[in-house]
C-alpha atoms as a PDB file:
ATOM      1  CA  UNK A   1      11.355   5.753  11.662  1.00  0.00           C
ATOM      2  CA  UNK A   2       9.015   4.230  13.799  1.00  0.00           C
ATOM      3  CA  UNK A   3       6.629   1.478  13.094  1.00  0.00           C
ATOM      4  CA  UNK A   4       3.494   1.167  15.253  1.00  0.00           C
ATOM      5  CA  UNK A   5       1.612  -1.932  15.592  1.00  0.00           C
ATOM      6  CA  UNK A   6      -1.769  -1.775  14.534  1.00  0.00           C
ATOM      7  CA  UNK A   7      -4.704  -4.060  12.783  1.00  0.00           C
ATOM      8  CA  UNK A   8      -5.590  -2.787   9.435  1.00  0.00           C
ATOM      9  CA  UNK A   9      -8.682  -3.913   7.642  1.00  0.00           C
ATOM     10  CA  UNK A  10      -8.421  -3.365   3.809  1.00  0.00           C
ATOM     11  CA  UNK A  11     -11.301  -4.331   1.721  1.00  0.00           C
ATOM     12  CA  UNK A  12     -10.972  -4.162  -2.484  1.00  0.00           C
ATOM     13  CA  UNK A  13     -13.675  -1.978  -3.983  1.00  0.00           C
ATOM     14  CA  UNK A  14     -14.232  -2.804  -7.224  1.00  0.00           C
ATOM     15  CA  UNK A  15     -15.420   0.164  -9.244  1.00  0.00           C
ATOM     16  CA  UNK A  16     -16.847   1.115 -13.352  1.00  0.00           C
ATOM     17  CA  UNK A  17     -14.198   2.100 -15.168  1.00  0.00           C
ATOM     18  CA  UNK A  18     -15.567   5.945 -15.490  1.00  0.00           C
ATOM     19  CA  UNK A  19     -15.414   6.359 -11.594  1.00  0.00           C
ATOM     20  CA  UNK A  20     -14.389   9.843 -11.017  1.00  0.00           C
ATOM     21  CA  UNK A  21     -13.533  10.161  -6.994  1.00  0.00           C
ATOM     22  CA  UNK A  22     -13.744  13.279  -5.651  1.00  0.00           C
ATOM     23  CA  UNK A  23     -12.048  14.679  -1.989  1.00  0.00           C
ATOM     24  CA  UNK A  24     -15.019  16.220  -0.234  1.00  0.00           C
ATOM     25  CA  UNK A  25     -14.115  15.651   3.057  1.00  0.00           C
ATOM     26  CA  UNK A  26     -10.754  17.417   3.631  1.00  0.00           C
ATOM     27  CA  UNK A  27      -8.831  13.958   4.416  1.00  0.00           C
ATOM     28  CA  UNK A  28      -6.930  13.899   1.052  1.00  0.00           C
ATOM     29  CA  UNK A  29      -6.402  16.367  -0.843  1.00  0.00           C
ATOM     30  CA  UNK A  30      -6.773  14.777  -3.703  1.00  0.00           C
ATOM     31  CA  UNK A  31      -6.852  11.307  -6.060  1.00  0.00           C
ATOM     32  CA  UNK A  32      -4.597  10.176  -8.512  1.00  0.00           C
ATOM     33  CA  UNK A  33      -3.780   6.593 -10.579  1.00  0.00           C
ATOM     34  CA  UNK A  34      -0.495   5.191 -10.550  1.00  0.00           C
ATOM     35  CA  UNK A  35       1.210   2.060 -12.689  1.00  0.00           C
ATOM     36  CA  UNK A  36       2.280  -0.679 -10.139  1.00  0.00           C
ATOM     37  CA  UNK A  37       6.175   0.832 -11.865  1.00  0.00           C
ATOM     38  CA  UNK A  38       4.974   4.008 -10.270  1.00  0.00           C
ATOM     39  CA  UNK A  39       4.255   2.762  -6.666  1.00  0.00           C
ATOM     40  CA  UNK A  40       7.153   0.600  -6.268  1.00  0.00           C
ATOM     41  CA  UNK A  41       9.650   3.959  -7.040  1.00  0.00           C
ATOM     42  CA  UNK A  42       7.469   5.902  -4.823  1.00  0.00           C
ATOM     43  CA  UNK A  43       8.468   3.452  -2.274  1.00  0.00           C
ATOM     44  CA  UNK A  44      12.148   4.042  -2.523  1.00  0.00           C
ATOM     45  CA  UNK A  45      13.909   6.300   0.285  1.00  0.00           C
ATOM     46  CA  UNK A  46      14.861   8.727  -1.874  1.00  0.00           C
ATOM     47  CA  UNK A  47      11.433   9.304  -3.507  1.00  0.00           C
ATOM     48  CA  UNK A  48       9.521  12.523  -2.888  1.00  0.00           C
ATOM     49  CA  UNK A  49       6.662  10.600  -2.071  1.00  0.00           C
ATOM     50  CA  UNK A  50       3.191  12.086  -1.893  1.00  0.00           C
ATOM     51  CA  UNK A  51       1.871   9.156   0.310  1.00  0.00           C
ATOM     52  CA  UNK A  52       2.099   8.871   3.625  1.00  0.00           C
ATOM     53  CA  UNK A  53       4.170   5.973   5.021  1.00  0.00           C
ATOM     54  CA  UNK A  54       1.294   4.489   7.183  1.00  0.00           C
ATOM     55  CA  UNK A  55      -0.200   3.565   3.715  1.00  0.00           C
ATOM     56  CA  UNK A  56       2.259   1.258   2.347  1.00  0.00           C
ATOM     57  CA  UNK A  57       1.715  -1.988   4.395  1.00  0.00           C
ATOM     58  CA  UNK A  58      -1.868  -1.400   2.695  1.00  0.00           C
ATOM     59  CA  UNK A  59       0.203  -1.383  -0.888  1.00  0.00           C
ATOM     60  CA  UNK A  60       2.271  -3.754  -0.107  1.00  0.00           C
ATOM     61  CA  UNK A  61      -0.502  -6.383   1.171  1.00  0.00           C
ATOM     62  CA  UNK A  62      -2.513  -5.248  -2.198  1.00  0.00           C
ATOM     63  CA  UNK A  63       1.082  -6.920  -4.199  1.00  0.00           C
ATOM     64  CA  UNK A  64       1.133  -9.331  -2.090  1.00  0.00           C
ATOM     65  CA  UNK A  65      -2.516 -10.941  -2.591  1.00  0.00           C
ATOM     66  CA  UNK A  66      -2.587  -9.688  -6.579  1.00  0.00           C
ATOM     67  CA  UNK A  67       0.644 -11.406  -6.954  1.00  0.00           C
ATOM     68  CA  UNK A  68       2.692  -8.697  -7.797  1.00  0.00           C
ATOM     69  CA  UNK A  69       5.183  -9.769  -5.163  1.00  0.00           C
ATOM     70  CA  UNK A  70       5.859 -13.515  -5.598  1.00  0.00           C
ATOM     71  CA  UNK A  71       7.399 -16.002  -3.556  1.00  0.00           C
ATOM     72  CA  UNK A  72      10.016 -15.544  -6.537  1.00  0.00           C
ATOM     73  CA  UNK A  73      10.675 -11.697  -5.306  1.00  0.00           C
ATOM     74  CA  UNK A  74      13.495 -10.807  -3.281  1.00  0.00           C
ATOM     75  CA  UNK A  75      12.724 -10.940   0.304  1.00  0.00           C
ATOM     76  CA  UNK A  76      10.164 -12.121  -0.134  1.00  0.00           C
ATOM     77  CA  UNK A  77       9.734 -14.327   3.361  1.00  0.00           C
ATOM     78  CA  UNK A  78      11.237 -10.618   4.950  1.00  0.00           C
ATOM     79  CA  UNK A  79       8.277  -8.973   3.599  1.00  0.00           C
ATOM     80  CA  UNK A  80       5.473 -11.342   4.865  1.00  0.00           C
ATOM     81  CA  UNK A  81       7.125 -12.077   7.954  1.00  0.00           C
ATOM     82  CA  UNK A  82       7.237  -8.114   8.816  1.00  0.00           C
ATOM     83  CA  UNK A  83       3.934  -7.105   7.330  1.00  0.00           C
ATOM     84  CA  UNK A  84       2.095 -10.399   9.412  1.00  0.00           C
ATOM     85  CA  UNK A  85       3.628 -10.950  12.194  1.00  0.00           C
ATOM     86  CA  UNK A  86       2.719  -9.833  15.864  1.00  0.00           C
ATOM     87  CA  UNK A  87      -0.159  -9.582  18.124  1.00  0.00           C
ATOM     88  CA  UNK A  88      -3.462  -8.333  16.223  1.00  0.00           C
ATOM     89  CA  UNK A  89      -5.012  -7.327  19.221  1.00  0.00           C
END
């Protein structure tokens, strides 16, 4: 696959606990909650994976600032290096 460079701006919404989102405007289809288990085996190759690859440097920058990848995780220098490096222009 192919990777194109682009600047993504994530912001954390923090929302009540009996938020119910609801796909009104035909971008997704629909809205679903996952265990951080969950994402990381939707992330494997073989996965039949409901989300669409341009989302996962979004994921992956969400475990990254939560924690959930550590400076103790496997590659983890690979990972930064990839997800922040280039031009953000």
């Amino acid at each position: 696959g192919v990777m194109n460079r682009v600047v993504l701006f994530c912001f954390d919404l923090m929302l009540p606990k009996d938020f119910v989102p609801s796909a009104e405007d035909g971008e997704v289809e629909s809205f679903f909650t996952w265990t951080l288990e969950e994402i990381a085996a939707s992330m494997h190759p073989e996965y039949d994976d409901p989300i669409k690859p341009n989302c996962y440097p979004v994921i992956i920058d969400f475990m990254l600032r939560e924690g959930h990848i550590s400076p103790d995780s496997p590659k983890y220098l690979e990972i930064v290096r990839k997800l922040r490096s280039g031009p953000c222009c």
